[in-house]
Structures are given as C-alpha cells and as structure tokens.
Protein backbone atom coordinates (compact mmCIF):
# COMPACT_ATOMS: atom_id res chain seq x y z
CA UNK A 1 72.32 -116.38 -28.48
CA UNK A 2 75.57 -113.86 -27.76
CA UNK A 3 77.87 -113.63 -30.69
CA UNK A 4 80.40 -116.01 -28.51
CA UNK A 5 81.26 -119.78 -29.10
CA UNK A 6 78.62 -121.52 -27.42
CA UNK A 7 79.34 -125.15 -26.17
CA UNK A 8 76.47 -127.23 -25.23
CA UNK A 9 76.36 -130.65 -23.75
CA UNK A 10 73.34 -132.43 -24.39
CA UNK A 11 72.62 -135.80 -22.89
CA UNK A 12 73.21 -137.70 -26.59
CA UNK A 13 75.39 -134.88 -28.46
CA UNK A 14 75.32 -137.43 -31.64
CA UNK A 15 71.41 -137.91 -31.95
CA UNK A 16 70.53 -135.90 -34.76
CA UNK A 17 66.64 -136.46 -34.31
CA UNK A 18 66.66 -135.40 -30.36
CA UNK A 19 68.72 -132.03 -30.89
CA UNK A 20 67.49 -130.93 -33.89
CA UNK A 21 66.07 -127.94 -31.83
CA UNK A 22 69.36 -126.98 -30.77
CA UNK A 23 71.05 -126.79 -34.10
CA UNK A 24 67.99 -125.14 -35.78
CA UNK A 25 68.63 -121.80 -33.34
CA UNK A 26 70.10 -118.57 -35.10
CA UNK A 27 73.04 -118.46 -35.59
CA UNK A 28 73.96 -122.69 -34.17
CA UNK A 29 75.69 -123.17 -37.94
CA UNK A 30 78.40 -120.90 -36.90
CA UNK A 31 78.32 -120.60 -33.09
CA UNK A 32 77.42 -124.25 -31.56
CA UNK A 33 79.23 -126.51 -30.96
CA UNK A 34 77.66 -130.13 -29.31
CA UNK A 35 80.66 -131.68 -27.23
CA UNK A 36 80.00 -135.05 -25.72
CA UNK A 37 79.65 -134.68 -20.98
CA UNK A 38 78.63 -137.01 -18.81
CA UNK A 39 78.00 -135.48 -15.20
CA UNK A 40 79.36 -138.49 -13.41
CA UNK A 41 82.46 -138.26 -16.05
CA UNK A 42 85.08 -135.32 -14.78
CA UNK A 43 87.03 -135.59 -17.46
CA UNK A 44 84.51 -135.40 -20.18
CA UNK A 45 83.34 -132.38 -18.52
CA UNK A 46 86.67 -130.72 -18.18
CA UNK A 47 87.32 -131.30 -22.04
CA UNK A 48 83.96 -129.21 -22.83
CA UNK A 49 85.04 -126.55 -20.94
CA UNK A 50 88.37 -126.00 -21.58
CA UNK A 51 88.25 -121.93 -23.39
CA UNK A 52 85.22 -121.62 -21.99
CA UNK A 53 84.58 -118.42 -20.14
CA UNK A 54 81.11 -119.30 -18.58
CA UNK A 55 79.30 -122.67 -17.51
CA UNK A 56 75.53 -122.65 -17.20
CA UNK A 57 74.57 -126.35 -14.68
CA UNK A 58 71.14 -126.51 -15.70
CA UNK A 59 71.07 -130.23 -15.99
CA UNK A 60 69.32 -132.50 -13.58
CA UNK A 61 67.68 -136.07 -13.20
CA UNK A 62 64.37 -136.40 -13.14
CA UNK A 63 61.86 -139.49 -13.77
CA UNK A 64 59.12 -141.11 -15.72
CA UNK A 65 57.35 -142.74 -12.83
CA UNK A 66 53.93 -141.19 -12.92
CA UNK A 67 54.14 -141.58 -8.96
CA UNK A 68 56.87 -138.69 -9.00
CA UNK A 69 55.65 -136.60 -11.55
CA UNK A 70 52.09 -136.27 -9.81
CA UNK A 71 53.79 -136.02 -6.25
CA UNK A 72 55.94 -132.97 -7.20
CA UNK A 73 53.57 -130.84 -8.88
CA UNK A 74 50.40 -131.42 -6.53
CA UNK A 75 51.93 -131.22 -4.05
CA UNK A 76 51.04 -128.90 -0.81
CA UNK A 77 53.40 -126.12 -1.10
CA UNK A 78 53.10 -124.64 2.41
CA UNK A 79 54.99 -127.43 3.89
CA UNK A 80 58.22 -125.54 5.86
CA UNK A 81 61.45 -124.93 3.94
CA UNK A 82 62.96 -128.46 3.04
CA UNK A 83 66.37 -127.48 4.00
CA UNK A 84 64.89 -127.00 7.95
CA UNK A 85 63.35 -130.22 8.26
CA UNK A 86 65.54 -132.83 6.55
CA UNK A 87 67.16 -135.43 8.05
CA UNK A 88 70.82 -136.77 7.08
CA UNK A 89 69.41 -139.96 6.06
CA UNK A 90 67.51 -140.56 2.86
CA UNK A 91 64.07 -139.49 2.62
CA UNK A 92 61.31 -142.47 2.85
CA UNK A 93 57.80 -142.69 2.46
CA UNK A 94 55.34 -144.99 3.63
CA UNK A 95 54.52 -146.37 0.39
CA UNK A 96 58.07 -146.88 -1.03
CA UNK A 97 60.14 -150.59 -0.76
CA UNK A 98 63.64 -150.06 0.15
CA UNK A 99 64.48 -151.19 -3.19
CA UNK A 100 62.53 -148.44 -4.89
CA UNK A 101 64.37 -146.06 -2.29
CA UNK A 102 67.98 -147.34 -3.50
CA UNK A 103 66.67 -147.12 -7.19
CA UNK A 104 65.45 -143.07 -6.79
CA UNK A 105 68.76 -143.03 -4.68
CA UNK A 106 70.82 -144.12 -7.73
CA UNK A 107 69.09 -142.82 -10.54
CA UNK A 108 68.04 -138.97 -9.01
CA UNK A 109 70.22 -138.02 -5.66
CA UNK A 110 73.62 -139.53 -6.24
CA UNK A 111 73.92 -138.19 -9.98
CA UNK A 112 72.45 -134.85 -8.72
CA UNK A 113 74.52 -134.33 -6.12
CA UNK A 114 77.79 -136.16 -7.67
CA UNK A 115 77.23 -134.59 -10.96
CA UNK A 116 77.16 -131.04 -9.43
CA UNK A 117 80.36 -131.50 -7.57
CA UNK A 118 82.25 -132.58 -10.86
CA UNK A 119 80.62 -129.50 -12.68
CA UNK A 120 82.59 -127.46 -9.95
CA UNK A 121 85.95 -128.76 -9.93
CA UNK A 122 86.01 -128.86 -14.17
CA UNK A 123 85.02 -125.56 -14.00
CA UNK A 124 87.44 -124.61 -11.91
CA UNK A 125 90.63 -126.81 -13.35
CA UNK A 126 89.18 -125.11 -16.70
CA UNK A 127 91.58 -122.05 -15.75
CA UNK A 128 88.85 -120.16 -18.40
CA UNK A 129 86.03 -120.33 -16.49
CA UNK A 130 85.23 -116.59 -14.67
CA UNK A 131 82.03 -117.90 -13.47
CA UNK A 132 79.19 -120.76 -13.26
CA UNK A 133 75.32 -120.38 -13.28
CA UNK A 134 73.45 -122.85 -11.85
CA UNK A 135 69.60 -123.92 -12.12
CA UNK A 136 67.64 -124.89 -9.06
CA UNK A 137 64.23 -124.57 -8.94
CA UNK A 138 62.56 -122.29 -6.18
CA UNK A 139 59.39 -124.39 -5.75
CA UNK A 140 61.95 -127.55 -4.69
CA UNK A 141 62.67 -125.60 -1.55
CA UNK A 142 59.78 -126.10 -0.47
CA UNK A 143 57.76 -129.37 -0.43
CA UNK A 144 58.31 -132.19 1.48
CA UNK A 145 61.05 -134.78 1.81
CA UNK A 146 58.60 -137.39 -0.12
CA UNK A 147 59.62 -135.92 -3.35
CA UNK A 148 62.99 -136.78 -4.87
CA UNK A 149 63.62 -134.40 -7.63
CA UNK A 150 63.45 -131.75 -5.17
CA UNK A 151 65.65 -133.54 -2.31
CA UNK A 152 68.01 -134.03 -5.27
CA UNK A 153 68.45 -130.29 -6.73
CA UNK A 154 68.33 -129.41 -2.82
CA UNK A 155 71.48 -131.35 -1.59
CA UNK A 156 73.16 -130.27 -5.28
CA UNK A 157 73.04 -126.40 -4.62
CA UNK A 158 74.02 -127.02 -1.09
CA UNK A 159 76.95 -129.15 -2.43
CA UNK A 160 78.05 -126.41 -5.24
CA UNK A 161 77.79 -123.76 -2.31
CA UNK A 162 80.35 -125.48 -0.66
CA UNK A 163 82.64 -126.73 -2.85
CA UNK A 164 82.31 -123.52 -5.01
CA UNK A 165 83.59 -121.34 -2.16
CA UNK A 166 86.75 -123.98 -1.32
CA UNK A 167 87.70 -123.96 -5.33
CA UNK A 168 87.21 -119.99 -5.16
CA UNK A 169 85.12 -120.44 -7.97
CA UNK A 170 82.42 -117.50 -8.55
CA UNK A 171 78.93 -118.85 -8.40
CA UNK A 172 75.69 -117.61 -9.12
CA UNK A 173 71.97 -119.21 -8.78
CA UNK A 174 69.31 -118.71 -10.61
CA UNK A 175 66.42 -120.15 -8.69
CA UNK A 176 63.31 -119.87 -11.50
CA UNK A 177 58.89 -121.15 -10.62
CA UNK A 178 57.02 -123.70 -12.44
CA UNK A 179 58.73 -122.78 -16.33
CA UNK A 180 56.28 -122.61 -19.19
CA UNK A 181 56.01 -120.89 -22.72
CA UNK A 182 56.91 -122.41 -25.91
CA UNK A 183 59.14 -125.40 -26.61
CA UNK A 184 61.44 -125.83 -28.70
CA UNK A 185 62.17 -129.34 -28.24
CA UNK A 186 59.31 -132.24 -30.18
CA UNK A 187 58.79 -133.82 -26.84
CA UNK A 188 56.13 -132.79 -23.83
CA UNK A 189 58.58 -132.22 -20.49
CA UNK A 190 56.96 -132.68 -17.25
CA UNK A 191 56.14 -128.92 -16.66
CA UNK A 192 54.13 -128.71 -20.24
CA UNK A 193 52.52 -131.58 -19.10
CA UNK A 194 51.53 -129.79 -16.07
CA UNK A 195 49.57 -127.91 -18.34
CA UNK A 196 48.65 -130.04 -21.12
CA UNK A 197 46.32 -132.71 -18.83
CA UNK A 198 44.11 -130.04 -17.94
CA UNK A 199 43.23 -129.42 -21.45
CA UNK A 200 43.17 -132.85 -23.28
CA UNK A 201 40.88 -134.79 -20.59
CA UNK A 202 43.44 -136.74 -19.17
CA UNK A 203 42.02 -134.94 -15.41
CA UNK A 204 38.60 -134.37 -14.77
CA UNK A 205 39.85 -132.01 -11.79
CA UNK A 206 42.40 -130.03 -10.30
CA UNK A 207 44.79 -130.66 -7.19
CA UNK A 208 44.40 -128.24 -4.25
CA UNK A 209 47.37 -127.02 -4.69
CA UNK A 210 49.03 -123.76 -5.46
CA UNK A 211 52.42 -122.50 -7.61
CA UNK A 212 54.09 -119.82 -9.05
CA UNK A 213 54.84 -120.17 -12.97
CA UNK A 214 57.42 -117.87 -14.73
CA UNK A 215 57.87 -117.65 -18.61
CA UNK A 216 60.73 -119.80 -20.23
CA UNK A 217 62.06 -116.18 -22.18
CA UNK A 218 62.21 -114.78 -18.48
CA UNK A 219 64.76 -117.73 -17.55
CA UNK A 220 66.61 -117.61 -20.43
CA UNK A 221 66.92 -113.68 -19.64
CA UNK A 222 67.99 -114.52 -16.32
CA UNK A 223 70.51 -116.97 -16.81
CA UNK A 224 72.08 -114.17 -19.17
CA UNK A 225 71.70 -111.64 -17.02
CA UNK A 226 73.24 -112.52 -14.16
CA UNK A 227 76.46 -114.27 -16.28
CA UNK A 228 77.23 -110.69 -17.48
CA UNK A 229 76.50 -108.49 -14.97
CA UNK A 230 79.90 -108.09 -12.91
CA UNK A 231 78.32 -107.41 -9.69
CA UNK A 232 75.88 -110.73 -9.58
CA UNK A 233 75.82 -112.40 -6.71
CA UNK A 234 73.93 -114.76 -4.38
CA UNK A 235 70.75 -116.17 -5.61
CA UNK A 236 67.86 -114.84 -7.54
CA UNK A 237 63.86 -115.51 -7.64
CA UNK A 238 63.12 -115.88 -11.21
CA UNK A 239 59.22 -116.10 -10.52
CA UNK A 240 55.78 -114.64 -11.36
CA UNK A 241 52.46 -114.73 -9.74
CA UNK A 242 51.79 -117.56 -7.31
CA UNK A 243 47.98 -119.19 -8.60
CA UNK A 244 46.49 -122.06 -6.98
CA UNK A 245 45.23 -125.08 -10.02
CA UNK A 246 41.98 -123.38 -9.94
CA UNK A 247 43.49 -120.34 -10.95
CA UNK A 248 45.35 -121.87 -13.87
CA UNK A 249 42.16 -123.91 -15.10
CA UNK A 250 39.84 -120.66 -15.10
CA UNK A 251 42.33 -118.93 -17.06
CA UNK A 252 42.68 -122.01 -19.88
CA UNK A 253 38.87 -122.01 -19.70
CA UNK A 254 38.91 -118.64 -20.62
CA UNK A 255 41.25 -118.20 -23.34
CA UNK A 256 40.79 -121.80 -24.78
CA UNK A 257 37.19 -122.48 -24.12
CA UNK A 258 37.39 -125.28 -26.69
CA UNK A 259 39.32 -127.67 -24.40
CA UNK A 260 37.52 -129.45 -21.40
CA UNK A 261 39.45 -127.67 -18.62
CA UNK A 262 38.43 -129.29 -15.13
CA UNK A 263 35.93 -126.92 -13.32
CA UNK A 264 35.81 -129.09 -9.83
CA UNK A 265 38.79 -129.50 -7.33
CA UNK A 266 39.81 -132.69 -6.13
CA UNK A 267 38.50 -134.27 -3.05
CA UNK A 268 35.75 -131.95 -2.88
CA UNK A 269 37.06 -129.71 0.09
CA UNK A 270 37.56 -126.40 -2.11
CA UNK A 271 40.28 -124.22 -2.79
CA UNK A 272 42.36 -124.40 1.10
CA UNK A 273 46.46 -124.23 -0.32
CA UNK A 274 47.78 -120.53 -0.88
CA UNK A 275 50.94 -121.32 -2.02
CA UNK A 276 54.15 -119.25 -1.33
CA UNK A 277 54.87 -115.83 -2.53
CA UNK A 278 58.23 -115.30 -4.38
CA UNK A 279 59.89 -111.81 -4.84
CA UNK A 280 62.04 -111.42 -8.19
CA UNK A 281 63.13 -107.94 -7.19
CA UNK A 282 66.58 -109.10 -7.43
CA UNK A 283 66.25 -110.00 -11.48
CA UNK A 284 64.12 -106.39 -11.67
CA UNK A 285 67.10 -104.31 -10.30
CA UNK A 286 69.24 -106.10 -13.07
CA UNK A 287 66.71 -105.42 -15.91
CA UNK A 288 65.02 -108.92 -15.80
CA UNK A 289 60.98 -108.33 -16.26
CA UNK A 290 58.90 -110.84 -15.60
CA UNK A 291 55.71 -112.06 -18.34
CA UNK A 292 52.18 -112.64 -16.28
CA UNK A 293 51.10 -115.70 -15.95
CA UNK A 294 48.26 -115.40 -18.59
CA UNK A 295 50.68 -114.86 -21.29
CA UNK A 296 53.09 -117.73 -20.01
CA UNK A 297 49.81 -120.29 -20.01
CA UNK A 298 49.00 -119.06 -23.77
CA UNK A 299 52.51 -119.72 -24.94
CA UNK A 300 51.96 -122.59 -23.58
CA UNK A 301 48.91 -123.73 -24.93
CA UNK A 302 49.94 -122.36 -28.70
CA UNK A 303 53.33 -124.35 -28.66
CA UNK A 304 51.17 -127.36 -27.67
CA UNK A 305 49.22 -126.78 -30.63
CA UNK A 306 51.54 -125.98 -33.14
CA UNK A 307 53.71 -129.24 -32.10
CA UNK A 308 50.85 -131.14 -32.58
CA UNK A 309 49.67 -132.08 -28.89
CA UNK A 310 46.98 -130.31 -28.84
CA UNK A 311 44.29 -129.84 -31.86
CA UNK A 312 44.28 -125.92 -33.38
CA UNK A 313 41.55 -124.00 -32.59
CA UNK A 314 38.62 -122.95 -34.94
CA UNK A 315 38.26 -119.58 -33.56
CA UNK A 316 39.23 -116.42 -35.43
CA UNK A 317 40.50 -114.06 -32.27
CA UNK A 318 41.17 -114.67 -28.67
CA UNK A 319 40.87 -112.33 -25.41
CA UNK A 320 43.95 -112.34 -24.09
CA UNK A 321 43.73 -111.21 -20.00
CA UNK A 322 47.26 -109.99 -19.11
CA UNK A 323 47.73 -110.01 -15.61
C-alpha cells in the first residue's frame, strides 16, 4: 500500500467479519477508508471517488453454479479469439432454458457491462481522477461463447474502450492468467478452488485442458505499475507459463506428495489441448517480473493450509522446483 488515501469499495463496506482482511493490511488504520458503491448505482460511485486521483475496476460478477465454474476453467482454450466469433445476440447453449439465459443475462452481463460504463462516467465527472485501471482477464478472450463470465468481462472492456475515449478519460488494462498465491480473504474463490480439488479428492482426474497462471503479488505489481508510470498505455499481459492440468497435478504431486493429486486425464484420450502462449513483455519493460508457476502453486497450496482448507503437512523440508 502507497502512503496515499486509499478508498476501497467492497461489495458490503459495513460487514466487519467479510473485510476483516482489508482492514488488517499495513498501514489500513490510517490510510483506508471503506466507502459504500454499488456498480449499477452512479451516484454512489461518484461519491467514492470524489479526491480521488486513481480508480482501479477490478470488480466483476461471477457465479456459484457449479455448471459455470467447471465450464470456465476446463474449458478448451484453443477455441479462436471470442471477440471474432460472437454474435450480437446473447450467447446460448444447448443445455440452457431461456429462463436460465435471462437469469446469467441479469445477474453476470448486464451488471458487467452496465456497471463498467458507470465506473467511466464517475470517474470522469470526479474532475480528480487522472486515470482508471481496469481488470480483465486474458484467458476470457479466449474460450467460447458458452461461458458467461468471460462474455461478460469481454463486452465490459469493449464498453470502457469506448466510452473511455468519448469522456477523454485515460485508461489502462491490465489483462492478468489464471491468479493464484496466497489469500488474504477466509473464503476459497473460484481460482483457489481451481487448485484446491486436485488436492483434497474432490477429482479423481484432470480436464484436458491447458492455462497460464500468474502470481497474485505479480497483479498487484501490475496494477501499480502501470497507475504510476506516465507513459502506460494500451493493455498489458500479466501472465506466466502456459501448463496444461497435467502439468499443474505433477507439480502438486511433487511438492505435496501427501495429497491425492489425480494422475489420469479425463476421458482417457491423453494430454491433446496446448493452450495459448501469453507474452508479458509489456509489464517486463516497466519493471513488472513475473513468479514461475511452481512458486505461484506453492503459495497456493501453503495459504490453503494455513487457512485451514487443507491439513498441514508432516514433513520437515520441501523441494521446491522453480521454473
């Protein structure tokens, strides 16, 4: 944390239990301050702004349904880039109602999209505000139109594109992998879960599927970064090594052999998917380095232990394979 007034906007501002986390960081007694937003809510979002030199949009809405959360991180990754192929309509999959549609409609796209556009225009009827950092996730750019989180973040950064340049308002994205490391928060999110069901049985095998993960420190870096530095611009690839699942599992199996890490990849076929290659030269020319993937799964895997997810191990020492 800079030495600045921070203003954060957490979902429930008053829920003492939920962000705990947030006012336990150094230096939150004197430098946070938890101001009630709502994304569909201008007006509550202009209020939190107002002396605010910098907004970081990192907000988005995502889902419980199991459905979703399996779809979007096994998903095939080579698919072409899901701003080519979509259609103007609402995506729709074979196995949806049309009420379910209207319901990921309402609770995913519509705040996404509408929430991102209000961002914009409080930032810039702020006055304050020299320029906004927003959060999209590289991976959503490319899977398929069957996954809503991604169509969502996807129609949001094409909406603050556009809307940023008519407001004149200077915009920056930072477009970070699959983010692991420790938590600070008491809940698992869906990207530690990612992780978490190939250690505690919950799969007996892994999707043929492939992703690039980046380190949580490395995001938090980036975000930074590219606020202060006065020539940022355009997007940047905050993103390690692409692995496929197998990848990932023979790594847990290595430095947690305790755990029963899946060995076998679903539907028998083998390990087909590649995955896409990212390029974070952009963060490197800024000064942004980017943790291997090893180290980003044994944050991981510690922060699930020490929050009580996953049980401690009962060995001394660990190998730790960097790379």
């Amino acid at each position: 944390m800079t030495q600045e007034l921070q203003h954060s906007t957490p979902q429930r501002h008053d829920d003492d239990a939920k962000n705990a986390h947030l006012r336990a960081l150094d230096g939150a007694t004197e430098r946070l301050t938890l101001v009630r937003a709502d994304l569909l809510d201008k007006e509550s979002l202009t209020a939190a702004f107002q002396g605010c030199e910098g907004v970081f949009h990192t907000a988005s809405p995502v889902t419980d349904d199991p459905l979703y959360r399996e779809s979007f991180f096994d998903a095939d990754h080579n698919l072409s880039i899901f701003l080519e192929e979509c259609a103007p309509s609402l995506p729709r999959t074979d196995n949806m109602s049309g009420v379910a549609m209207e319901t990921m409609q309402e609770k995913m796209i519509e705040p996404a999209v509408t929430g991102t556009r209000n961002v914009i225009n409080a930032a810039a009827d702020a006055g304050s505000v020299r320029r906004v950092v927003f959060t999209h996730q590289a991976d959503t750019h490319m899977v398929g139109t069957q996954n809503w989180y991604c169509y969502g973040k996807t129609m949001a950064e094409q909406a603050a594109w556009e809307l940023a340049k008519q407001r004149r308002l200077d915009l920056v994205v930072v477009n970070p992998s699959l983010v692991l490391g420790p938590m600070l928060q008491t809940a698992v999110n869906a990207s530690t879960w990612h992780i978490l069901k190939y250690l505690d049985g919950s799969v007996q095998t892994y999707a043929d599927a492939a992703q690039a993960y980046v380190h949580v420190c490395d995001v938090a870096a980036a975000h930074l970064r590219v606020y202060e530095a006065p020539d940022a611009h355009g997007r940047y690839l905050c993103a390690g090594l692409t692995l496929h699942r197998g990848e990932v599992c023979r790594m847990l199996a290595k430095l947690f052999p305790e755990y029963p890490v899946p060995t076998e990849c679903k539907g028998g076929a083998g390990e087909t998917v590649q995955g896409c290659r990212f390029s974070s030269r952009r963060l490197t020319e800024l000064g942004v380095e980017v943790t291997p993937a090893s180290l980003c799964l044994y944050d991981t895997v510690t922060s699930l232990q020490q929050k009580g997810f996953l049980p401690r191990s009962t060995m001394n020492c660990r190998k730790l394979l960097i790379g």
